[in-house]
PDB file of N, CA and C in Angstrom:
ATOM      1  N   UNK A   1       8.543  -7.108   6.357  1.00  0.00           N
ATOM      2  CA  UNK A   1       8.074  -7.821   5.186  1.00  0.00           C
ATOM      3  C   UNK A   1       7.566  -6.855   4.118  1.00  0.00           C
ATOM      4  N   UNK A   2       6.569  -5.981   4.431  1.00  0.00           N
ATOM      5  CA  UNK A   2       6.302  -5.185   3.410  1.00  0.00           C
ATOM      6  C   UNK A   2       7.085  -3.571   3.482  1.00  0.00           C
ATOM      7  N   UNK A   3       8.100  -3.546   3.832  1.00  0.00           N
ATOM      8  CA  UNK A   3       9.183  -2.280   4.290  1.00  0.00           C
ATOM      9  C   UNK A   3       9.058  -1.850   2.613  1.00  0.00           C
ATOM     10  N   UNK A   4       9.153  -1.827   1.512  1.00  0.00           N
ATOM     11  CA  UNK A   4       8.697  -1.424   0.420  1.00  0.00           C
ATOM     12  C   UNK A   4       7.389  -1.387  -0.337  1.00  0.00           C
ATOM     13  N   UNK A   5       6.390  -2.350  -0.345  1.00  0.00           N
ATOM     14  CA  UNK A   5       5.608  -2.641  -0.884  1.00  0.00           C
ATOM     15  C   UNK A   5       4.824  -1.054  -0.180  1.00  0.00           C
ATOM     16  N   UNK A   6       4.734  -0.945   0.972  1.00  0.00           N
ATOM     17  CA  UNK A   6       4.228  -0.094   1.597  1.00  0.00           C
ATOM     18  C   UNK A   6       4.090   1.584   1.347  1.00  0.00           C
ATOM     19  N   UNK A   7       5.770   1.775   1.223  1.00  0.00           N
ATOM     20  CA  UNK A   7       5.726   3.098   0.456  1.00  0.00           C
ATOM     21  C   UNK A   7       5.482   2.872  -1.133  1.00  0.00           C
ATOM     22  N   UNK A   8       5.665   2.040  -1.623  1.00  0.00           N
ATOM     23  CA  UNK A   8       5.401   1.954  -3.138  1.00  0.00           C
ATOM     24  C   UNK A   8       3.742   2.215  -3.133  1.00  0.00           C
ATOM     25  N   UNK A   9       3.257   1.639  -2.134  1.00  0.00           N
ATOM     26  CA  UNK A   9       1.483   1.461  -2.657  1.00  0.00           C
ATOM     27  C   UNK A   9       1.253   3.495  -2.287  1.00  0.00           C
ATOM     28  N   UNK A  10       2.068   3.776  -1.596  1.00  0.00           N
ATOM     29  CA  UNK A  10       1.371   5.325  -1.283  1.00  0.00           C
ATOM     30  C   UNK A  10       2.154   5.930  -2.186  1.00  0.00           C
ATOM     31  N   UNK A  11       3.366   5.806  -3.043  1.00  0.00           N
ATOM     32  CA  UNK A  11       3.279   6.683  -4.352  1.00  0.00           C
ATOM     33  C   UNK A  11       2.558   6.770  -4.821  1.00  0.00           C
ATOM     34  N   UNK A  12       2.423   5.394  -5.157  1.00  0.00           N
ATOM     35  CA  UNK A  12       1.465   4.824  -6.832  1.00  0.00           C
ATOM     36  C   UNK A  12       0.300   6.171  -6.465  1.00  0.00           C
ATOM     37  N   UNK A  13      -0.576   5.866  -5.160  1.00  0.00           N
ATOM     38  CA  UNK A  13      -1.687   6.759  -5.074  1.00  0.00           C
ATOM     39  C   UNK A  13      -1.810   7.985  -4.754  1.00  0.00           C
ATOM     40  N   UNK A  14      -0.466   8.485  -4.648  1.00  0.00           N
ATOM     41  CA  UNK A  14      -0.071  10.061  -4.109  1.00  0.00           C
ATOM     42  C   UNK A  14      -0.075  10.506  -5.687  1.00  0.00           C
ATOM     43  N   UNK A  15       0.699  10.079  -6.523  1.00  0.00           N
ATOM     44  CA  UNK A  15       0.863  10.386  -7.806  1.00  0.00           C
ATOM     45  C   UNK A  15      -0.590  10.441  -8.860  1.00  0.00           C
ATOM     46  N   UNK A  16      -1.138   9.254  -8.520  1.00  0.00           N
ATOM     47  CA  UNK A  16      -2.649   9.359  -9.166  1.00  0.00           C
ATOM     48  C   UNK A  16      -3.647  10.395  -8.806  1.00  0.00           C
ATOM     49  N   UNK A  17      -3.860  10.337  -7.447  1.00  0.00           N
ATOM     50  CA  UNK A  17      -4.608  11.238  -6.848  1.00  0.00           C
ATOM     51  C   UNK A  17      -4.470  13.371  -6.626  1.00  0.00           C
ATOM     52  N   UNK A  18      -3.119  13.400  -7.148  1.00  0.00           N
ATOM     53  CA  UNK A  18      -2.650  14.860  -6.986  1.00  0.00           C
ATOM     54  C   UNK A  18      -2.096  15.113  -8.364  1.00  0.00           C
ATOM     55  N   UNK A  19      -2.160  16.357  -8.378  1.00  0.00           N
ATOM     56  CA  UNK A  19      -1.009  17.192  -9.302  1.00  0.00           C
ATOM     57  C   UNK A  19       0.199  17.676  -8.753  1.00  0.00           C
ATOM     58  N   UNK A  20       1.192  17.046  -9.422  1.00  0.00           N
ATOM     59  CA  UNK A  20       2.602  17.513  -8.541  1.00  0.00           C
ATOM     60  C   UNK A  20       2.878  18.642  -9.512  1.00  0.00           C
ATOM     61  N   UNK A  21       3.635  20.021  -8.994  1.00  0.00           N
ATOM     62  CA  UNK A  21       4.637  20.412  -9.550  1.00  0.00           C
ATOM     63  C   UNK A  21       6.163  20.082  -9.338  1.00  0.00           C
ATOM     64  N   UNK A  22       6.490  19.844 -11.091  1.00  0.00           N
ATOM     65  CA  UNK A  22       7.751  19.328 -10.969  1.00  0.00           C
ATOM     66  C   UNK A  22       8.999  20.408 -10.126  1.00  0.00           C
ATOM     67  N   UNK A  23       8.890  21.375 -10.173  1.00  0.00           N
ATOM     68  CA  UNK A  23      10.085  21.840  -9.274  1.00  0.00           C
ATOM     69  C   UNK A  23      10.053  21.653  -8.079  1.00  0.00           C
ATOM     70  N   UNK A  24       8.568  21.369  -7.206  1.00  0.00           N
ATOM     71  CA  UNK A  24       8.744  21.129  -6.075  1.00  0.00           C
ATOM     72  C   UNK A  24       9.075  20.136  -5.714  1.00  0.00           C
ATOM     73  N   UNK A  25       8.568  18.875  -6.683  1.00  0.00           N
ATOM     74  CA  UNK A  25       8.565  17.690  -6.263  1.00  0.00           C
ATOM     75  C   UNK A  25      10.429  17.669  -6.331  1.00  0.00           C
ATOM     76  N   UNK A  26      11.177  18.025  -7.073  1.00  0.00           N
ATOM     77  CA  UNK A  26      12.449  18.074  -7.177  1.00  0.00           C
ATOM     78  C   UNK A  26      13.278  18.354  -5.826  1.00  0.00           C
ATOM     79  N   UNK A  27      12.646  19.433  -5.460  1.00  0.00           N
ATOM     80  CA  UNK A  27      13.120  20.107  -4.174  1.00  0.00           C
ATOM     81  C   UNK A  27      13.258  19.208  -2.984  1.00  0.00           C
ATOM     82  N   UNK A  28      11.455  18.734  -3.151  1.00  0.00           N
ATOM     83  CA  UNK A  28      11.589  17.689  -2.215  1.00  0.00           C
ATOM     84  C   UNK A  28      12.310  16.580  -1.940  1.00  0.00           C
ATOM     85  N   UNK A  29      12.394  15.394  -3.160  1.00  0.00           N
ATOM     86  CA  UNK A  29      13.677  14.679  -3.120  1.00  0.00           C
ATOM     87  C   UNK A  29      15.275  15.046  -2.939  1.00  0.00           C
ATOM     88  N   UNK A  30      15.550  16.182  -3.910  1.00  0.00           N
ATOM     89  CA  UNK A  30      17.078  16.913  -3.782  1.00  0.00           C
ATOM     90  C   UNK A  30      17.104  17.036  -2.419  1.00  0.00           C
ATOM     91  N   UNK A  31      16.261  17.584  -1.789  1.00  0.00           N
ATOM     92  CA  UNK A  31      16.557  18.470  -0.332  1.00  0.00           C
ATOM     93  C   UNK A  31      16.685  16.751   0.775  1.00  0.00           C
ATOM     94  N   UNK A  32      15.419  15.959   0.352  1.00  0.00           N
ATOM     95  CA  UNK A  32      15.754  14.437   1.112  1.00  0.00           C
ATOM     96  C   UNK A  32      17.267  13.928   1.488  1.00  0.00           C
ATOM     97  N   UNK A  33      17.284  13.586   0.051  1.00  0.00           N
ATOM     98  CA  UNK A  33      18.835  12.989  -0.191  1.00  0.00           C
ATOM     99  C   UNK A  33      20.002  13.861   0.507  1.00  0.00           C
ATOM    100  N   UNK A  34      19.557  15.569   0.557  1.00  0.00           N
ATOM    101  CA  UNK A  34      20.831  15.957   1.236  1.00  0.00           C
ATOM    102  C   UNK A  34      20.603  15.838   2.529  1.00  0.00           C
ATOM    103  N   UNK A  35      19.746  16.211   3.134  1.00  0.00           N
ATOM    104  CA  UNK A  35      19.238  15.890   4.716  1.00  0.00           C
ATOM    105  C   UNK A  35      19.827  14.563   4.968  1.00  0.00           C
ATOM    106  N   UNK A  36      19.497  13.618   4.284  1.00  0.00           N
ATOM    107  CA  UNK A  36      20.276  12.054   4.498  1.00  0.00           C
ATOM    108  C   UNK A  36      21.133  11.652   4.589  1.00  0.00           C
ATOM    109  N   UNK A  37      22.171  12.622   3.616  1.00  0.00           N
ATOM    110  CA  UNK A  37      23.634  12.851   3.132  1.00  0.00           C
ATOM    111  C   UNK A  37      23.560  11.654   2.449  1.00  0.00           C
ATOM    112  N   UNK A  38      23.002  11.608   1.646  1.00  0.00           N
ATOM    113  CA  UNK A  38      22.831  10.350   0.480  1.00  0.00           C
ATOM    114  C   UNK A  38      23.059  10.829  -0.670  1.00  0.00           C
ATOM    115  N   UNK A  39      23.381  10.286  -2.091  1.00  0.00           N
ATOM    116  CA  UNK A  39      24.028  10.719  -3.483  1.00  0.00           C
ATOM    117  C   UNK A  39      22.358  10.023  -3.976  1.00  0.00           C
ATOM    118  N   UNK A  40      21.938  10.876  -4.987  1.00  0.00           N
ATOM    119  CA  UNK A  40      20.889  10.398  -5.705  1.00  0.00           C
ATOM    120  C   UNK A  40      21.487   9.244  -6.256  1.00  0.00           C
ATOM    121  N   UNK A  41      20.803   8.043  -6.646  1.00  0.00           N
ATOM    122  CA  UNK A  41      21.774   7.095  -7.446  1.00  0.00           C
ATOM    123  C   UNK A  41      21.171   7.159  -8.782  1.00  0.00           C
ATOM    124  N   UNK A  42      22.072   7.000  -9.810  1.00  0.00           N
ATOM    125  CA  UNK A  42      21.954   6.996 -11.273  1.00  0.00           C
ATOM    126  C   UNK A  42      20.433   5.884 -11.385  1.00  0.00           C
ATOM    127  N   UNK A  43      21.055   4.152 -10.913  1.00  0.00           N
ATOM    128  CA  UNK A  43      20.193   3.542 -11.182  1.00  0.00           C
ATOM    129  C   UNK A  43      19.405   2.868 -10.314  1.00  0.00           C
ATOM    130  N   UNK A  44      18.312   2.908  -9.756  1.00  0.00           N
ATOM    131  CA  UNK A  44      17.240   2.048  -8.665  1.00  0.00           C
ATOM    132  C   UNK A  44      16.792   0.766  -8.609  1.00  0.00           C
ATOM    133  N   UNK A  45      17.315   0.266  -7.706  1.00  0.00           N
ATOM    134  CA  UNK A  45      17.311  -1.255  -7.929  1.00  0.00           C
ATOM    135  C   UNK A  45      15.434  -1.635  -7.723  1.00  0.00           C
ATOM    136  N   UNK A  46      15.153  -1.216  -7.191  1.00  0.00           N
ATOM    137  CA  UNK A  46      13.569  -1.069  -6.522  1.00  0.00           C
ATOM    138  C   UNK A  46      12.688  -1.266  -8.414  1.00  0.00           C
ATOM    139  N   UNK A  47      13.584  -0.755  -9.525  1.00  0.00           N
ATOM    140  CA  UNK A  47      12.688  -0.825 -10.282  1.00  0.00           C
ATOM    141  C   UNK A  47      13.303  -1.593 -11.571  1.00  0.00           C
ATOM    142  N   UNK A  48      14.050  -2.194 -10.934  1.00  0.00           N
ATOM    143  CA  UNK A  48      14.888  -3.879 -11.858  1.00  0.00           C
ATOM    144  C   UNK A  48      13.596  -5.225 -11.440  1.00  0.00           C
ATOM    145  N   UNK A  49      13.670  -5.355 -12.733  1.00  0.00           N
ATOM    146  CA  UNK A  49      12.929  -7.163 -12.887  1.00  0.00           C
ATOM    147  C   UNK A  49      13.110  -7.899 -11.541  1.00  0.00           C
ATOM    148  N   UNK A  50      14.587  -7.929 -11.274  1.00  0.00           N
ATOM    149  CA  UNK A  50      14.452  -8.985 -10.577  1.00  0.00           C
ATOM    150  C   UNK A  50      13.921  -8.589  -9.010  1.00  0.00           C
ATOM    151  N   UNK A  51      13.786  -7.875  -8.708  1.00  0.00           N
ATOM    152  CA  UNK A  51      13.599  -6.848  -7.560  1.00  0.00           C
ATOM    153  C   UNK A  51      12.292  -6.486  -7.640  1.00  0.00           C
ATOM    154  N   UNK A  52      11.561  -6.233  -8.756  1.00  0.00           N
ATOM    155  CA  UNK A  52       9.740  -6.108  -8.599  1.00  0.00           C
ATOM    156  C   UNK A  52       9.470  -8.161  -8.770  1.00  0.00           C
ATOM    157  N   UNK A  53      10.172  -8.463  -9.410  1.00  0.00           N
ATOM    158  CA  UNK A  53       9.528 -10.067  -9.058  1.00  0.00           C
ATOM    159  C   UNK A  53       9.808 -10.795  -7.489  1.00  0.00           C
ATOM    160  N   UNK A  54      10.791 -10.143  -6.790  1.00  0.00           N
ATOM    161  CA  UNK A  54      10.999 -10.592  -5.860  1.00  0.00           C
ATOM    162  C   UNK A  54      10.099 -10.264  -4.710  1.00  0.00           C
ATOM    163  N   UNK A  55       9.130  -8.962  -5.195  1.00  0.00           N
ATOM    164  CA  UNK A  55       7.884  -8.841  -3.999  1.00  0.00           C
ATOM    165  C   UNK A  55       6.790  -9.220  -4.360  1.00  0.00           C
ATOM    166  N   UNK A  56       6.563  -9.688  -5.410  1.00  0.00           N
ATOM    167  CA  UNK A  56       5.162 -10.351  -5.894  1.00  0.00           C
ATOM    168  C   UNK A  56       4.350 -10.665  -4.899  1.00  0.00           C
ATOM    169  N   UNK A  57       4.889 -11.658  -4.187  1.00  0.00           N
ATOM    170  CA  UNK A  57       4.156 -12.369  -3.589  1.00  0.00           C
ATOM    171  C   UNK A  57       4.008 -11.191  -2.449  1.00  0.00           C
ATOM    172  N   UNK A  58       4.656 -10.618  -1.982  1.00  0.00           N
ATOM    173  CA  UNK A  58       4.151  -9.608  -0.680  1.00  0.00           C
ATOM    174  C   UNK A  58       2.949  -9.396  -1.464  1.00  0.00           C
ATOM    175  N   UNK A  59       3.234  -8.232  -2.072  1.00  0.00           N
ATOM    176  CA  UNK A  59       2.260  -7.498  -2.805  1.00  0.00           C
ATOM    177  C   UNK A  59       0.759  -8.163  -2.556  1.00  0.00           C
ATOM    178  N   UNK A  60       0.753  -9.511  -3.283  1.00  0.00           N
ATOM    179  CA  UNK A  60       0.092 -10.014  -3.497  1.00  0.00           C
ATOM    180  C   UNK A  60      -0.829 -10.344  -2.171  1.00  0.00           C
ATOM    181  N   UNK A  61      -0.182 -10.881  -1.161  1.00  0.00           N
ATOM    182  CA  UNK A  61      -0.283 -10.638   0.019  1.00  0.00           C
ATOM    183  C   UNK A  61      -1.167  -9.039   0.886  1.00  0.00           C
ATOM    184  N   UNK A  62      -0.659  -8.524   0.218  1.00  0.00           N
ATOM    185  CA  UNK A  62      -1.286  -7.030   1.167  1.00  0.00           C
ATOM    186  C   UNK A  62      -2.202  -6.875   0.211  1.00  0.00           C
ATOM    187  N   UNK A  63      -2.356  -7.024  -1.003  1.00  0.00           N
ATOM    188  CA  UNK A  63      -3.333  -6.632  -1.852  1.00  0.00           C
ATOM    189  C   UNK A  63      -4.990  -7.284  -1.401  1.00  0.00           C
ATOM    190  N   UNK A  64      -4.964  -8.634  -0.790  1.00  0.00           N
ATOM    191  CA  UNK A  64      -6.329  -9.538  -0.566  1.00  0.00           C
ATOM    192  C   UNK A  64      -6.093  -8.965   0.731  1.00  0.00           C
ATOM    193  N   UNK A  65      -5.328  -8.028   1.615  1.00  0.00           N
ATOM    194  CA  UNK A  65      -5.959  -7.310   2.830  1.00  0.00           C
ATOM    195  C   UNK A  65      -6.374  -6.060   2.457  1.00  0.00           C
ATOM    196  N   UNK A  66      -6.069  -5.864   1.578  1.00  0.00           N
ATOM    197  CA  UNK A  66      -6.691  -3.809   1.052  1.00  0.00           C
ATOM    198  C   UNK A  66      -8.122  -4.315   1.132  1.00  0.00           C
ATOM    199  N   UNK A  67      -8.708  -5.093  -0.140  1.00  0.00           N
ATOM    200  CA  UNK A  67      -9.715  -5.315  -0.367  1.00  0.00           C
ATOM    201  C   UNK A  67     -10.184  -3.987  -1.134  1.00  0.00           C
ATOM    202  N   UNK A  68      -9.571  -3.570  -2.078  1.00  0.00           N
ATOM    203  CA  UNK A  68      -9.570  -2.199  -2.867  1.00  0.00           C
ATOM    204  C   UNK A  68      -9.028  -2.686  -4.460  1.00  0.00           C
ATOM    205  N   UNK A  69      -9.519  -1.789  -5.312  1.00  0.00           N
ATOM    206  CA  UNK A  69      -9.543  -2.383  -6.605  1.00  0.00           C
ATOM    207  C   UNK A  69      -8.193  -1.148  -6.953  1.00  0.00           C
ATOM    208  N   UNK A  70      -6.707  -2.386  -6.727  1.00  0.00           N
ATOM    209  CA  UNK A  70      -5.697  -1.779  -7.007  1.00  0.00           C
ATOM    210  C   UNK A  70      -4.736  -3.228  -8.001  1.00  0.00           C
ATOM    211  N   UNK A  71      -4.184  -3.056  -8.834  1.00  0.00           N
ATOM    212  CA  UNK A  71      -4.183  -3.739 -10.382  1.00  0.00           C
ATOM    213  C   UNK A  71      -2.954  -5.161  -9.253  1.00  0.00           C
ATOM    214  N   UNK A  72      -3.255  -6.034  -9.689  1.00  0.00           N
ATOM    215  CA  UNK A  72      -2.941  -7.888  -9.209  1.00  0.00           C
ATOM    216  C   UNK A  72      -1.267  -7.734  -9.102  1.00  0.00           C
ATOM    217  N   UNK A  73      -0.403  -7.020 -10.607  1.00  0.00           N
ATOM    218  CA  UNK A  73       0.790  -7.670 -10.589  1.00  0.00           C
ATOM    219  C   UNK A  73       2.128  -6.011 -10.017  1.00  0.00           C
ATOM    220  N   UNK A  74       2.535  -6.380  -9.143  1.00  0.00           N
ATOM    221  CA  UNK A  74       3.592  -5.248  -8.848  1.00  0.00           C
ATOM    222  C   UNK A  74       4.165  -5.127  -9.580  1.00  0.00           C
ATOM    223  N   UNK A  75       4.530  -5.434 -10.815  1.00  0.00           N
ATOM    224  CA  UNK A  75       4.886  -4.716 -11.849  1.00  0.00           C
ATOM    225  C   UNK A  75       4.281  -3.435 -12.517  1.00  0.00           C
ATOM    226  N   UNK A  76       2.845  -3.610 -12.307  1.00  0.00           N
ATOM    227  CA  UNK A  76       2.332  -2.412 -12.545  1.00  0.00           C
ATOM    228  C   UNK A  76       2.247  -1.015 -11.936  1.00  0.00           C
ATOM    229  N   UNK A  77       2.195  -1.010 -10.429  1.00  0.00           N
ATOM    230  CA  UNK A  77       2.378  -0.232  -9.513  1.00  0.00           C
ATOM    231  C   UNK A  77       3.827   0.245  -9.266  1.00  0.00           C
ATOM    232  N   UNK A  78       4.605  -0.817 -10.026  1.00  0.00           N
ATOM    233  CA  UNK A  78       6.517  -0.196  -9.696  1.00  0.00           C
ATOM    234  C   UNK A  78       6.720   0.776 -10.993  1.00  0.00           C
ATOM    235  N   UNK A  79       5.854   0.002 -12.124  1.00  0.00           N
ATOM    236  CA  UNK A  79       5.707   0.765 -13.568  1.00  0.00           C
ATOM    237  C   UNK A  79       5.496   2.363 -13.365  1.00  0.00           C
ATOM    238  N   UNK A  80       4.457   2.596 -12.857  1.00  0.00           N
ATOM    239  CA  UNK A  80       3.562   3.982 -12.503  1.00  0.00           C
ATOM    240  C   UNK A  80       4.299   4.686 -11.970  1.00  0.00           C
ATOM    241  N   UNK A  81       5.025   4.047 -10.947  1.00  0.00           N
ATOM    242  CA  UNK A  81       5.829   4.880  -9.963  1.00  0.00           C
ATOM    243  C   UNK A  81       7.226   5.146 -10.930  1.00  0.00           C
ATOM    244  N   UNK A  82       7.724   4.512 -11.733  1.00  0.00           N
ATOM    245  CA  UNK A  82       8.876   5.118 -11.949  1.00  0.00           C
ATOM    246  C   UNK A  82       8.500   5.886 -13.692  1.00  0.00           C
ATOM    247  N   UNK A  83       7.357   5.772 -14.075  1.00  0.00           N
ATOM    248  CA  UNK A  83       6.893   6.643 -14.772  1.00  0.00           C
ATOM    249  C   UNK A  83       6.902   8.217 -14.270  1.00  0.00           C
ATOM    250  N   UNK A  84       6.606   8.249 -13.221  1.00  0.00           N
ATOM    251  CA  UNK A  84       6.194   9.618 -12.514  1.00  0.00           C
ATOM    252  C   UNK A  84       7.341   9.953 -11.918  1.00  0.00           C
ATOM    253  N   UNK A  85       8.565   9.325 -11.318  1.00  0.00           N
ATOM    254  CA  UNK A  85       9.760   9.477 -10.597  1.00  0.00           C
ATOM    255  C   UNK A  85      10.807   9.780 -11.654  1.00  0.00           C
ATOM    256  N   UNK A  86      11.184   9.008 -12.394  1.00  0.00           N
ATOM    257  CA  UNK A  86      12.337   9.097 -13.240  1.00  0.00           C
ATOM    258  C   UNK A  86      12.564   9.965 -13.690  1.00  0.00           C
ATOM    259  N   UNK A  87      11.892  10.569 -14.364  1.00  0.00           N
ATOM    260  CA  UNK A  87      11.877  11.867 -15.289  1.00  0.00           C
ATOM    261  C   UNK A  87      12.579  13.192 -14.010  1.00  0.00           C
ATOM    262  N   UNK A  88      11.972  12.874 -13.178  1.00  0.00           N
ATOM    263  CA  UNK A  88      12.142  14.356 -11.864  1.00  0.00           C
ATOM    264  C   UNK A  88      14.242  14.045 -11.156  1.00  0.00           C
ATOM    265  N   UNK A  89      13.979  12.197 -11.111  1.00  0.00           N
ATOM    266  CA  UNK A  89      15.498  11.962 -10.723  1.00  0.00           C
ATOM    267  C   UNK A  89      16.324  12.162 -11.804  1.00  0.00           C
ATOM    268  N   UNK A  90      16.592  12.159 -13.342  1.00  0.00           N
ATOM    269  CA  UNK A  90      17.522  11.720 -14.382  1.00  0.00           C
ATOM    270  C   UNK A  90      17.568  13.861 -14.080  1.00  0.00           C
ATOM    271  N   UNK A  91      16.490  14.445 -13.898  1.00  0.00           N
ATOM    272  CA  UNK A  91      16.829  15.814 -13.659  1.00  0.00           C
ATOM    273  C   UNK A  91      17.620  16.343 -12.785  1.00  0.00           C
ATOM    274  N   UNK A  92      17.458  15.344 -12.193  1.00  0.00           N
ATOM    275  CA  UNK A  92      18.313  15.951 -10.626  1.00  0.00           C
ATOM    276  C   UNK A  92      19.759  15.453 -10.589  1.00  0.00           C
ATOM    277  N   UNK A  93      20.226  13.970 -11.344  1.00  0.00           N
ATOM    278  CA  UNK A  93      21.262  13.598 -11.548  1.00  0.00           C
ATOM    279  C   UNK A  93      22.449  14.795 -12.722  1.00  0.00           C
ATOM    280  N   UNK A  94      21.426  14.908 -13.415  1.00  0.00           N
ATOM    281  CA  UNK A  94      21.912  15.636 -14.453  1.00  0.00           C
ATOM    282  C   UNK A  94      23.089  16.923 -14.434  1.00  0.00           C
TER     283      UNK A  94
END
């Protein structure tokens, strides 16, 4: 049920809480995807409308078990995360 919501909530706070450097953080994904034998993909469905509205309600759900002052709508937390992601993937596609 929460197979995403889960790693999404530990970006959001990996990203807030640290300073990444961007070449490493690069490394790290590039090097993922090849370990996986996976193709970076151009576009992430994880951060389409219909796909952050479709976990709302998880979210919403795990959020009244945190009991931690983390923001109501998963739109915001998918926001953050691909604020901080995109920029490092459109590099790596490139």
């Amino acid at each position: 049920m929460l197979a995403f919501v889960l790693p999404s909530m530990d970006i959001w706070l990996l990203s807030r809480m640290f300073k990444f450097e961007r070449q490493t953080l690069e490394m790290a994904i590039r090097l993922t995807f090849e370990h996986r034998e996976l193709k970076i993909p151009c576009e992430i469905t994880a951060f389409s409308e219909v796909f952050i509205e479709s976990k709302q309600a998880q979210w919403s759900a795990f959020r009244k078990r945190l009991d931690q002052d983390v923001p109501e709508k998963f739109h915001t937390i998918v926001s953050k995360i691909e604020d901080f992601l995109v920029p490092v993937i459109k590099n790596l596609i490139e």
